[in-house]
Protein backbone atom coordinates (compact mmCIF):
# COMPACT_ATOMS: atom_id res chain seq x y z
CA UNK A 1 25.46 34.36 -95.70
CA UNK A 2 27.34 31.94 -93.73
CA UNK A 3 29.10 32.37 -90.38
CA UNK A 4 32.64 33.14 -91.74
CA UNK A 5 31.21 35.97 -94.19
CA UNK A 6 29.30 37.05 -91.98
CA UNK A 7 32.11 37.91 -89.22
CA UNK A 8 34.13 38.89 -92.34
CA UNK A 9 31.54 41.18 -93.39
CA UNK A 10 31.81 42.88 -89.50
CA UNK A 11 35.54 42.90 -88.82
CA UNK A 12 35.27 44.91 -92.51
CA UNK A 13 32.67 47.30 -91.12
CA UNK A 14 34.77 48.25 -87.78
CA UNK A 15 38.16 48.07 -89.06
CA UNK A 16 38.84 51.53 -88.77
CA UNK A 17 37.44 51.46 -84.94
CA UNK A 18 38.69 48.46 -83.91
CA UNK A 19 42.10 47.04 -84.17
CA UNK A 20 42.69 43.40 -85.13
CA UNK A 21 44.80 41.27 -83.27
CA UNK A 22 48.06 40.56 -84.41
CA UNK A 23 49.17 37.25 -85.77
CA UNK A 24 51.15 36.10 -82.52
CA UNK A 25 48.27 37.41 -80.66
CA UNK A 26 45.33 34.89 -78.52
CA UNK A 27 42.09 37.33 -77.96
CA UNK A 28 40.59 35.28 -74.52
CA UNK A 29 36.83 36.21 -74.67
CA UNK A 30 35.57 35.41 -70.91
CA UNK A 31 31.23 35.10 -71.03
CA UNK A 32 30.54 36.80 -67.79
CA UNK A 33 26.97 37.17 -66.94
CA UNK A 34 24.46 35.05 -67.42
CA UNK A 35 27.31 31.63 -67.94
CA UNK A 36 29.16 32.97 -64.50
CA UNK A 37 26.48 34.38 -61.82
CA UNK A 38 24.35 31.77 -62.96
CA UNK A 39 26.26 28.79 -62.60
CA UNK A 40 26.37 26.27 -59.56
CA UNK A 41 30.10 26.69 -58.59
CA UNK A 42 31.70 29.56 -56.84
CA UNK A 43 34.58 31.73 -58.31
CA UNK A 44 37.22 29.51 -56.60
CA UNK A 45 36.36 26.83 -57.60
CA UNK A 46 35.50 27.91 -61.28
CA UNK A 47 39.03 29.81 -61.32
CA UNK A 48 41.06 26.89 -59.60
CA UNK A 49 38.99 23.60 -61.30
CA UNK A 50 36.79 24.51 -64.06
CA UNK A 51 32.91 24.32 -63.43
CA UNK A 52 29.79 23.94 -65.98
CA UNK A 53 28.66 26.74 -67.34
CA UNK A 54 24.88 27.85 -66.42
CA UNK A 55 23.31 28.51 -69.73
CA UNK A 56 23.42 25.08 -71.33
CA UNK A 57 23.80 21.50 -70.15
CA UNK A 58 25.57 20.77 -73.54
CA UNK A 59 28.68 22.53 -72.55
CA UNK A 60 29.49 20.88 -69.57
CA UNK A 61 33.10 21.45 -68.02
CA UNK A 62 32.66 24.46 -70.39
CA UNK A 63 34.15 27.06 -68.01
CA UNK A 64 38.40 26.17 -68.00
CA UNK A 65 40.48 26.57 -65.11
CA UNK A 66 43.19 29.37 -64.89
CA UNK A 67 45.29 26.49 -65.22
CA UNK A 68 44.18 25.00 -68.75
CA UNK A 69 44.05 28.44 -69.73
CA UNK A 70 47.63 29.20 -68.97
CA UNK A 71 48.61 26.18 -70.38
CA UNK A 72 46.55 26.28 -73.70
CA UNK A 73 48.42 29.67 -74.38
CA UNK A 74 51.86 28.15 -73.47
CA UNK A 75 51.00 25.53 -75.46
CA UNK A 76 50.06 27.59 -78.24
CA UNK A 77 53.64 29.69 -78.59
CA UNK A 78 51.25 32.79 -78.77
CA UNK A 79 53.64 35.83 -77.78
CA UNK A 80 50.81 37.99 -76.60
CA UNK A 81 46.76 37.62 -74.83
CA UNK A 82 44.08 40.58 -74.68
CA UNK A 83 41.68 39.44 -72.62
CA UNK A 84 38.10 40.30 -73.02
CA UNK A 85 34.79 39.73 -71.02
CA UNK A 86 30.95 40.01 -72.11
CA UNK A 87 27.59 39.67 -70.37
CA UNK A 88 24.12 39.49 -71.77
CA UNK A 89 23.14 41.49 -68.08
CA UNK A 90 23.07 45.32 -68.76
């Protein structure tokens, strides 16, 4: 399978646990964890600049500012944001 039937395939499976998000809605998935604790920069500066994330010199300037967030959803016309945060650390 490719990536899109595959993440068909498991919004199917929990769509009676989980609702989707509506059509005006942005879901904001923050990485916490591993891409956070283990990065150089501290949470000021990650929240008010931006930083690189730890996991992966490939993504650098990964991590956005509260600023480009706020203004990628502006931007967007989106009329609602759940906001969502994961970590590979139990």
């Amino acid at each position: 399978k490719n990536n899109i039937t595959y993440v068909k395939t498991m919004l199917d499976a929990y769509s009676g646990i989980y609702s989707k998000p509506a059509e005006d809605e942005l879901v904001l998935h923050l990485r916490l964890g591993d891409v956070i604790e283990g990065s150089e920069a501290n949470v000021t500066t990650m929240l008010s600049k931006g930083a690189d994330p730890a996991h992966n010199v490939n993504y650098q300037s990964a991590i956005l500012s509260v600023n480009e967030y706020l203004n990628n959803i502006a931007e967007s016309g989106l009329q609602k944001v759940s906001i969502r945060g994961g970590s590979h650390y139990p």
